[in-house]
N, C-alpha and C. Protein backbone atom coordinates (compact mmCIF):
# COMPACT_ATOMS: atom_id res chain seq x y z
N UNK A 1 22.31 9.40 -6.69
CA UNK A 1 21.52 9.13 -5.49
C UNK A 1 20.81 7.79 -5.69
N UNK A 2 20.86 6.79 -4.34
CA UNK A 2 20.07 5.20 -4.72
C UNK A 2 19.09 5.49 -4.96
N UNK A 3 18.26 4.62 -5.49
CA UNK A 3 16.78 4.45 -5.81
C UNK A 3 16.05 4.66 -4.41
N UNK A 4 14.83 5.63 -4.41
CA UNK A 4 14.40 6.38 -3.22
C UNK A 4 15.11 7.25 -2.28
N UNK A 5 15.73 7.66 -2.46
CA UNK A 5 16.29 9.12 -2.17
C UNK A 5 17.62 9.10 -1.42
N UNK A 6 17.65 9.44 -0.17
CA UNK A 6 18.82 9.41 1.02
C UNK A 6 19.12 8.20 1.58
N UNK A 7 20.69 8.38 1.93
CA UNK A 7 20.66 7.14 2.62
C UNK A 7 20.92 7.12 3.90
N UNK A 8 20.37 6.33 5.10
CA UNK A 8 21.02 6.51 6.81
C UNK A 8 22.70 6.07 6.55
N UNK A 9 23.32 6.67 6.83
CA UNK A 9 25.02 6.67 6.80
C UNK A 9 25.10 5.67 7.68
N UNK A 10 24.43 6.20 9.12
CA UNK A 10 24.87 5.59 9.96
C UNK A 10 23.39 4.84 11.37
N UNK A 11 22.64 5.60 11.19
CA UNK A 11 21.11 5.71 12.13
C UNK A 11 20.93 7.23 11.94
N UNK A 12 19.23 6.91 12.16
CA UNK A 12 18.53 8.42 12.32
C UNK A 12 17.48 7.61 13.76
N UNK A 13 17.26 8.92 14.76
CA UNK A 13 16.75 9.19 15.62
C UNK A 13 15.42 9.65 14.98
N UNK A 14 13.94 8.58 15.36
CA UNK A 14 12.81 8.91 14.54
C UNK A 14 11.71 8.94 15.35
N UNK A 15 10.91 10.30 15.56
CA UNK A 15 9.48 10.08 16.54
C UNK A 15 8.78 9.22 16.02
N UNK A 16 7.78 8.52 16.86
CA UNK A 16 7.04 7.86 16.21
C UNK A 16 5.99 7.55 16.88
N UNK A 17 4.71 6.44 16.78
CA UNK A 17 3.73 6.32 17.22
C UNK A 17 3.75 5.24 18.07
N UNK A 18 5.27 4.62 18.32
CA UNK A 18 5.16 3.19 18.83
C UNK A 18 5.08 3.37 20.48
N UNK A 19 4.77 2.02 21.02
CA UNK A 19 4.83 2.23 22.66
C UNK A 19 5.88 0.57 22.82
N UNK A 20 5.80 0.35 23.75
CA UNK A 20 6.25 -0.80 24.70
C UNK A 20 5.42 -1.43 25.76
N UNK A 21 5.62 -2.18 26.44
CA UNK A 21 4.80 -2.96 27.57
C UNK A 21 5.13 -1.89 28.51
N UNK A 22 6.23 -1.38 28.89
CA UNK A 22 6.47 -0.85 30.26
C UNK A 22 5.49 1.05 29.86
N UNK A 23 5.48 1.14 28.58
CA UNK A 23 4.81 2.58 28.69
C UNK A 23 4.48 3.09 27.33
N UNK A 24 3.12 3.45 27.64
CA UNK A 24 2.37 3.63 26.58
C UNK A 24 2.42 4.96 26.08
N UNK A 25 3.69 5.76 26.46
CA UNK A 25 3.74 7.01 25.43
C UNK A 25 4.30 7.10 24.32
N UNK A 26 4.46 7.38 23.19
CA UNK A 26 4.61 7.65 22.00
C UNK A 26 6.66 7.42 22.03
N UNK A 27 7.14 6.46 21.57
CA UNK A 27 8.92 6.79 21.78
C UNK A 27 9.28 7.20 20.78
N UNK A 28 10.57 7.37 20.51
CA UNK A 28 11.62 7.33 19.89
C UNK A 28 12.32 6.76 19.10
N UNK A 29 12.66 6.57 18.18
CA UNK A 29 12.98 5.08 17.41
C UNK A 29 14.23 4.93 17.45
N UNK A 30 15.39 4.45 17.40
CA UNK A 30 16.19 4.35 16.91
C UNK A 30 17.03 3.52 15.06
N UNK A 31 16.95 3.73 14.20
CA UNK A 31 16.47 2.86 13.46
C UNK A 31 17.62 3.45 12.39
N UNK A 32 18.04 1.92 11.79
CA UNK A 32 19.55 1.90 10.95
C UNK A 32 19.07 0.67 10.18
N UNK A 33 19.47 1.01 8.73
CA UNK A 33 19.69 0.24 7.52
C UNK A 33 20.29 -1.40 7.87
N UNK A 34 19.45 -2.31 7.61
CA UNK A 34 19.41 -3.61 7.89
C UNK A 34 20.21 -4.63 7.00
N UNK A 35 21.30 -5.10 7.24
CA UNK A 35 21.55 -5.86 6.14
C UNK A 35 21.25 -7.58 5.73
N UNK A 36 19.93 -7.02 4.28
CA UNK A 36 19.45 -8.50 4.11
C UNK A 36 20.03 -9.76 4.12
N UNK A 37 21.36 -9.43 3.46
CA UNK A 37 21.97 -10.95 3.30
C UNK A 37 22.40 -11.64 4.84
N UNK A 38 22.42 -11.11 5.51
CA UNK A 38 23.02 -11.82 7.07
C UNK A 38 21.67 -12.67 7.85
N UNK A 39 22.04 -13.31 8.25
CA UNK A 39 20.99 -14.04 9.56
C UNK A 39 19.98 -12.98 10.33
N UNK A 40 18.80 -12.87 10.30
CA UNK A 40 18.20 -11.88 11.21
C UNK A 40 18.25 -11.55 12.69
N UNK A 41 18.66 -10.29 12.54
CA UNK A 41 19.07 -9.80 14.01
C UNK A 41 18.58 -10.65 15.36
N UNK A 42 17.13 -11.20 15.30
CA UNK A 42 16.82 -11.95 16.77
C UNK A 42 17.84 -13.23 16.81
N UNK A 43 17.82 -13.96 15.90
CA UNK A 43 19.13 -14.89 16.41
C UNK A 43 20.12 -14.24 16.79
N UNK A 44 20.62 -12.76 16.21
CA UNK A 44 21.80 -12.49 17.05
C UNK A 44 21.61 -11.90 18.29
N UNK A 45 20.53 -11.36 18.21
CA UNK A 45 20.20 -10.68 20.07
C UNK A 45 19.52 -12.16 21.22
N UNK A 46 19.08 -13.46 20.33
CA UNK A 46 18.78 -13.96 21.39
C UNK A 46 20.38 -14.62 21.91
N UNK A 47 21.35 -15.07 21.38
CA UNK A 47 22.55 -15.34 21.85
C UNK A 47 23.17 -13.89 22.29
N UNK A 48 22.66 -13.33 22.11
CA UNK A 48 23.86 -12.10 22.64
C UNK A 48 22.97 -11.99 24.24
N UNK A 49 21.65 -12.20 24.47
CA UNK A 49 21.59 -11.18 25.64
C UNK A 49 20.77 -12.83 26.35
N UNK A 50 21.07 -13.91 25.57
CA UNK A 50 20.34 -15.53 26.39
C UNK A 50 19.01 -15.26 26.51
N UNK A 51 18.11 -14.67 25.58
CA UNK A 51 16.66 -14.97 25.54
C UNK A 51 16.25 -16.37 25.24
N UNK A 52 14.70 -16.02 25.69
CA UNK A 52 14.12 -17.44 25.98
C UNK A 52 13.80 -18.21 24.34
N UNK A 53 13.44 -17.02 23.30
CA UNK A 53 13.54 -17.50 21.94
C UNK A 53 14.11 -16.64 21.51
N UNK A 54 13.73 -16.61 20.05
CA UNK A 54 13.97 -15.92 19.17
C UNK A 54 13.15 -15.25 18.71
N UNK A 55 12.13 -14.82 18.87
CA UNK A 55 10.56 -14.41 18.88
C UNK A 55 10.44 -13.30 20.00
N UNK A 56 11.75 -13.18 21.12
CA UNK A 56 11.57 -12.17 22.31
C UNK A 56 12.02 -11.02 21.51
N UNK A 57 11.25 -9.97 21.44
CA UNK A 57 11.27 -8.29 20.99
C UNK A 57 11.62 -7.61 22.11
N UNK A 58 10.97 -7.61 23.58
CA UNK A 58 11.50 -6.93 24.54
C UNK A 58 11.93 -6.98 25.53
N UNK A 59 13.03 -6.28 25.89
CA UNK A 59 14.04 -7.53 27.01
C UNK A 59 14.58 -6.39 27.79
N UNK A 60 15.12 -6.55 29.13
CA UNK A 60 15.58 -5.36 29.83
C UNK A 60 17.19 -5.54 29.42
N UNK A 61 18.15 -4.92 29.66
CA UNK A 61 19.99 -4.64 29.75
C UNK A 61 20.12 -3.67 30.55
N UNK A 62 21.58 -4.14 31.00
CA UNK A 62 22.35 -3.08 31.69
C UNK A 62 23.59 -2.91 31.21
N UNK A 63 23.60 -1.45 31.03
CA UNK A 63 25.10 -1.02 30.62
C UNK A 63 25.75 -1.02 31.37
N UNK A 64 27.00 -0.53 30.72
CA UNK A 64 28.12 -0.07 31.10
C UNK A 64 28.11 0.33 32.61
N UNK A 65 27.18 1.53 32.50
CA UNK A 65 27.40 2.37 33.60
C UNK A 65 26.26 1.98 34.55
N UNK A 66 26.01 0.65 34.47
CA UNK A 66 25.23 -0.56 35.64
C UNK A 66 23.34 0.59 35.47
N UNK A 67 23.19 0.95 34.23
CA UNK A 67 21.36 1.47 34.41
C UNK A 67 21.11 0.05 33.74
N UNK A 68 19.92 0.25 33.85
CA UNK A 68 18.71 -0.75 33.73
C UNK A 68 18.19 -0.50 32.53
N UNK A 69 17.88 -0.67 31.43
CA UNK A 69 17.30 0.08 30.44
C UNK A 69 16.07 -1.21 29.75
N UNK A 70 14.93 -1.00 29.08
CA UNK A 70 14.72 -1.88 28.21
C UNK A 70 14.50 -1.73 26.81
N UNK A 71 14.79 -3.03 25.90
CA UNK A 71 14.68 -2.47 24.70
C UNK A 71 13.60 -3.13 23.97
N UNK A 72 13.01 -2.30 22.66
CA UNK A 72 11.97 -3.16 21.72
C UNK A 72 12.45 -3.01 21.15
N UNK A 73 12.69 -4.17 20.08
CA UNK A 73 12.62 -4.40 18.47
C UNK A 73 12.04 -4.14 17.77
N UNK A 74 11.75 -3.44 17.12
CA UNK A 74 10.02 -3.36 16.74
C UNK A 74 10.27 -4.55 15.09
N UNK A 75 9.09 -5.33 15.10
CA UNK A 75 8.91 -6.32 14.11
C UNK A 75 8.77 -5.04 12.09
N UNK A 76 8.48 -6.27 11.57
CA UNK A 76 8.78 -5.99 9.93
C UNK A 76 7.28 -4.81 10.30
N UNK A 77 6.49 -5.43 10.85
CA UNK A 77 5.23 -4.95 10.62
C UNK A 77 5.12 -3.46 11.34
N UNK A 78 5.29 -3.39 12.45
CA UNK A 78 5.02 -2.23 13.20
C UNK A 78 6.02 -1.32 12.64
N UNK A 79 7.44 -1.83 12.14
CA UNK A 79 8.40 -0.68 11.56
C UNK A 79 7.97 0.08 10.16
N UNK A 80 7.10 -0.91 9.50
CA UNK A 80 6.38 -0.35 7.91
C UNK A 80 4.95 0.54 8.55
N UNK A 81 4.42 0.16 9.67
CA UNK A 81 3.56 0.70 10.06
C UNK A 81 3.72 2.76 11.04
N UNK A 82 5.12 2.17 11.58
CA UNK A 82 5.34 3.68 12.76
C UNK A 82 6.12 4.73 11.77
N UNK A 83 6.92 4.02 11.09
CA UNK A 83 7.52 4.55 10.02
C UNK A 83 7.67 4.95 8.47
N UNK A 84 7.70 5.84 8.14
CA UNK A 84 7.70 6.33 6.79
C UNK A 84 9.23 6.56 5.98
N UNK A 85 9.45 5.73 6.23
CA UNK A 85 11.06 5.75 5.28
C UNK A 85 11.34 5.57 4.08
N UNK A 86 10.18 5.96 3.28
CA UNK A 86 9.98 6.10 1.72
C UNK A 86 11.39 6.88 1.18
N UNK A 87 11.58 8.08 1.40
CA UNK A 87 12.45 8.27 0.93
C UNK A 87 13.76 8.17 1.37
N UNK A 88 14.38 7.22 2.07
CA UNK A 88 15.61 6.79 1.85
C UNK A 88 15.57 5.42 0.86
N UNK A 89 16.74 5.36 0.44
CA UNK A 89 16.90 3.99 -0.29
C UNK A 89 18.39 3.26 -0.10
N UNK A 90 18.69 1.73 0.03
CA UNK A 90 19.32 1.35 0.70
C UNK A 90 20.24 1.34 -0.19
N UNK A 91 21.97 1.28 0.74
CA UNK A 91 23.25 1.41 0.91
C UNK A 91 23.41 0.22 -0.50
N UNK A 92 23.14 -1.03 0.06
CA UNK A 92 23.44 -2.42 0.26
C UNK A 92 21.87 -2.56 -0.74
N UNK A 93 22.41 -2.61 -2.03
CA UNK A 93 21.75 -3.66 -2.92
C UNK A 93 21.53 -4.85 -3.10
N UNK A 94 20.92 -5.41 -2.42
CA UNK A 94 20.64 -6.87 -2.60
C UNK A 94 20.04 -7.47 -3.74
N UNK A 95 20.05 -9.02 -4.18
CA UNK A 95 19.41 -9.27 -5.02
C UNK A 95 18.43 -10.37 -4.71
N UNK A 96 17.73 -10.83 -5.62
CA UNK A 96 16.64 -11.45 -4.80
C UNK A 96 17.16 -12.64 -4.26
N UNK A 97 18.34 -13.50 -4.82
CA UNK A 97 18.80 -14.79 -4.43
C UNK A 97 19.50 -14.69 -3.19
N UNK A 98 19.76 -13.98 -2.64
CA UNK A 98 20.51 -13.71 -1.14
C UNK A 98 19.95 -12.82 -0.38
N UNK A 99 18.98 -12.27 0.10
CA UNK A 99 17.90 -11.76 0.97
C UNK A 99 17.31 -12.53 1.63
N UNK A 100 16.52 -12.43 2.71
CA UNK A 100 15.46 -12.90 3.52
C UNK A 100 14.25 -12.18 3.51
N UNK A 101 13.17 -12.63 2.61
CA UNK A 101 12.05 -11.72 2.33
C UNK A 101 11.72 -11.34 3.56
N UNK A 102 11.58 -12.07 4.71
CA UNK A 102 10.48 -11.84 5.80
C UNK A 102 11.47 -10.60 6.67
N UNK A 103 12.59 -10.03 6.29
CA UNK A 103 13.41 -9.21 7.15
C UNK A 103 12.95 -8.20 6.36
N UNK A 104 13.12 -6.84 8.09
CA UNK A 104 12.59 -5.32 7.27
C UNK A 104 13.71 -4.67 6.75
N UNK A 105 13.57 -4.17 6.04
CA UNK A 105 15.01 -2.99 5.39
C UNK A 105 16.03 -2.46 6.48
N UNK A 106 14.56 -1.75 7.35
CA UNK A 106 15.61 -1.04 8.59
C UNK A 106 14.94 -1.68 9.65
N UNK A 107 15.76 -1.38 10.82
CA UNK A 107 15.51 -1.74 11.86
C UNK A 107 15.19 -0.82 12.71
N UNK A 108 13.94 -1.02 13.70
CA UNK A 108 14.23 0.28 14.99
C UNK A 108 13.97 -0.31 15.93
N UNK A 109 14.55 0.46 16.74
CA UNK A 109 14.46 0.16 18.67
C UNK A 109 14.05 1.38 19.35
N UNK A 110 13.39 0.98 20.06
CA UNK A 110 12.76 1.65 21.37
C UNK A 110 13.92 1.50 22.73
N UNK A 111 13.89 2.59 23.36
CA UNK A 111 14.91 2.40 24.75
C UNK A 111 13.93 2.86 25.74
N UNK A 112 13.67 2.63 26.94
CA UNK A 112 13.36 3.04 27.92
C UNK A 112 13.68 3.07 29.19
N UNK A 113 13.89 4.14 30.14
CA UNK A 113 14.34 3.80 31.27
C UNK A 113 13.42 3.17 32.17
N UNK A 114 13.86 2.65 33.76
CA UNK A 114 13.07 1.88 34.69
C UNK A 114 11.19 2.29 34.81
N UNK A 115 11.46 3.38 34.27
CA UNK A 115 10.19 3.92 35.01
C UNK A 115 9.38 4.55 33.86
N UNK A 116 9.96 3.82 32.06
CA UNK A 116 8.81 4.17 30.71
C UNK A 116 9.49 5.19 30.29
N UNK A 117 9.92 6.17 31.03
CA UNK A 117 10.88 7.29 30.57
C UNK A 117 11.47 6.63 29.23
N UNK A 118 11.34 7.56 28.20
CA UNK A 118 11.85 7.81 26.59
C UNK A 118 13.26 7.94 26.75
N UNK A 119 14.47 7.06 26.29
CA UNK A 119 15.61 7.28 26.57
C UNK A 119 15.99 8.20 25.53
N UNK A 120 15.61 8.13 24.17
CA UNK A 120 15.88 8.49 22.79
C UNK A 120 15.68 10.08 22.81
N UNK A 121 14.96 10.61 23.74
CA UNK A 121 14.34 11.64 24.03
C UNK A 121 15.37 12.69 24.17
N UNK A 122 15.89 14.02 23.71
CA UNK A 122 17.03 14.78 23.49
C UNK A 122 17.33 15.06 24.89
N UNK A 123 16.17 15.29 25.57
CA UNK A 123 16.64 16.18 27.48
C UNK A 123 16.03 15.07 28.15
N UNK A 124 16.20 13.44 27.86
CA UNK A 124 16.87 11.98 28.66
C UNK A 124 18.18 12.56 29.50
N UNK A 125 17.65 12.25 30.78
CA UNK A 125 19.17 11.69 31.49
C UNK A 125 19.97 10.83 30.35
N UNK A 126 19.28 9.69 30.06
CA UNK A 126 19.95 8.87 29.56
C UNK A 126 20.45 8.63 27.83
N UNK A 127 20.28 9.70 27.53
CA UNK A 127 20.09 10.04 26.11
C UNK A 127 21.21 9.11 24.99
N UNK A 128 22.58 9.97 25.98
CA UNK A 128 24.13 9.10 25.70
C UNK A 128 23.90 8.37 25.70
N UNK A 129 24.09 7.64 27.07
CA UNK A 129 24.09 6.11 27.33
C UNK A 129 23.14 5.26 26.35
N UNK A 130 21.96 5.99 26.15
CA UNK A 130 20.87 4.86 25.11
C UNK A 130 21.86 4.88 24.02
N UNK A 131 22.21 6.09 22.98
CA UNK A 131 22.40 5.94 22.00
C UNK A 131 23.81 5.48 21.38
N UNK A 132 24.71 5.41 22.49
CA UNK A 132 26.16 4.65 22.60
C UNK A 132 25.92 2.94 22.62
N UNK A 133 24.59 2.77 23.91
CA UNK A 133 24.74 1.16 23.83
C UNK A 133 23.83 1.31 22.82
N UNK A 134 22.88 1.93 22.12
CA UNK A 134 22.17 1.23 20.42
C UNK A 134 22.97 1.38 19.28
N UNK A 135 24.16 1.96 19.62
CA UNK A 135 25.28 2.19 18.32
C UNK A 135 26.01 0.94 18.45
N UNK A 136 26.83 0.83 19.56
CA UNK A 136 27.46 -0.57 19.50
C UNK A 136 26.61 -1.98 19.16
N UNK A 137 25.38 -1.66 20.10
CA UNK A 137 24.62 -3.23 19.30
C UNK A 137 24.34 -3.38 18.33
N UNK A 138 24.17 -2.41 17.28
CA UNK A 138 24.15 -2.15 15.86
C UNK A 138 25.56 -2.56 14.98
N UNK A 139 26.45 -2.31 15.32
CA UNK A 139 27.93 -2.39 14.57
C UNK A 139 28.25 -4.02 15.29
N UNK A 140 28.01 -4.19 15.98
CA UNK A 140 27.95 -5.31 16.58
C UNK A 140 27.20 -6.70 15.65
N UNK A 141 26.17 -6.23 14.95
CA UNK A 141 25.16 -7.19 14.62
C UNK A 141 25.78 -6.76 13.50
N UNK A 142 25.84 -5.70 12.89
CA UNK A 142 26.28 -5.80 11.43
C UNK A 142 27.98 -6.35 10.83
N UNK A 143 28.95 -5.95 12.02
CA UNK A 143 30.19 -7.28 11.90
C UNK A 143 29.89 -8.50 11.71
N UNK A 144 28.90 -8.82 11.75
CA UNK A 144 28.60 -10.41 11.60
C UNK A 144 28.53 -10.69 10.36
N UNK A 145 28.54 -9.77 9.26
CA UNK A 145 28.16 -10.71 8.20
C UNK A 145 30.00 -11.85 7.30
């Protein structure tokens, strides 16, 4: 077993204490093992979705099936802060010469529908749809390396 316990295979679905601009109830996380050696994810989400920097955390999309959804990033800080992921330990050993200190281990996202509604939420209308388009943007960002 890695150093600190389990590992996310793939993502874990995590309550948590975080909110968003559009709604201040408690979400959902979505949140998968980060890999240090690659470029950090906001350069790849600001070319993927044409944000204004690279510094934008929350941005609206539309899927597939034409909903509206928005998403947060949540930063290094608020993810060490909402989250307790002590005991997993990562896949992907890095060493110190090929890392990016300022990147978090894992990553999580917040989904919400038009109206603050928790997409991550098990009895979401949109439950699928969130966690299909946060699976692909995930495998998506991690093909890149």
């Amino acid at each position: 077993m890695p150093q600190g316990g389990y590992i996310i295979e793939d993502f874990l679905i995590v309550p948590s204490e975080a909110t968003n601009n559009i709604s201040t109830k408690k979400l959902n996380l979505f949140v998968f093992e980060n890999d240090l050696t690659t470029p950090p994810i906001e350069y790849f989400l600001t070319d993927k979705f044409a944000l204004e920097t690279y510094q934008t955390r929350e941005f609206w999309v539309t899927t597939e099936t034409k909903d509206r959804l928005y998403i947060k990033l949540l930063d290094k800080e608020e993810t060490e802060k909402f989250l307790d992921l002590s005991q997993y330990g990562a896949r992907v050993q890095e060493t110190k010469g090929n890392r990016d200190i300022t990147q978090s281990k894992y990553l999580a996202f917040s989904i919400t529908d038009e109206s603050g509604q928790d997409c991550l939420k098990e009895n979401s209308l949109y439950y699928n749809i969130a966690i299909n388009y946060l699976k692909r943007l995930k495998d998506d960002y991690l093909k890149r390396r």
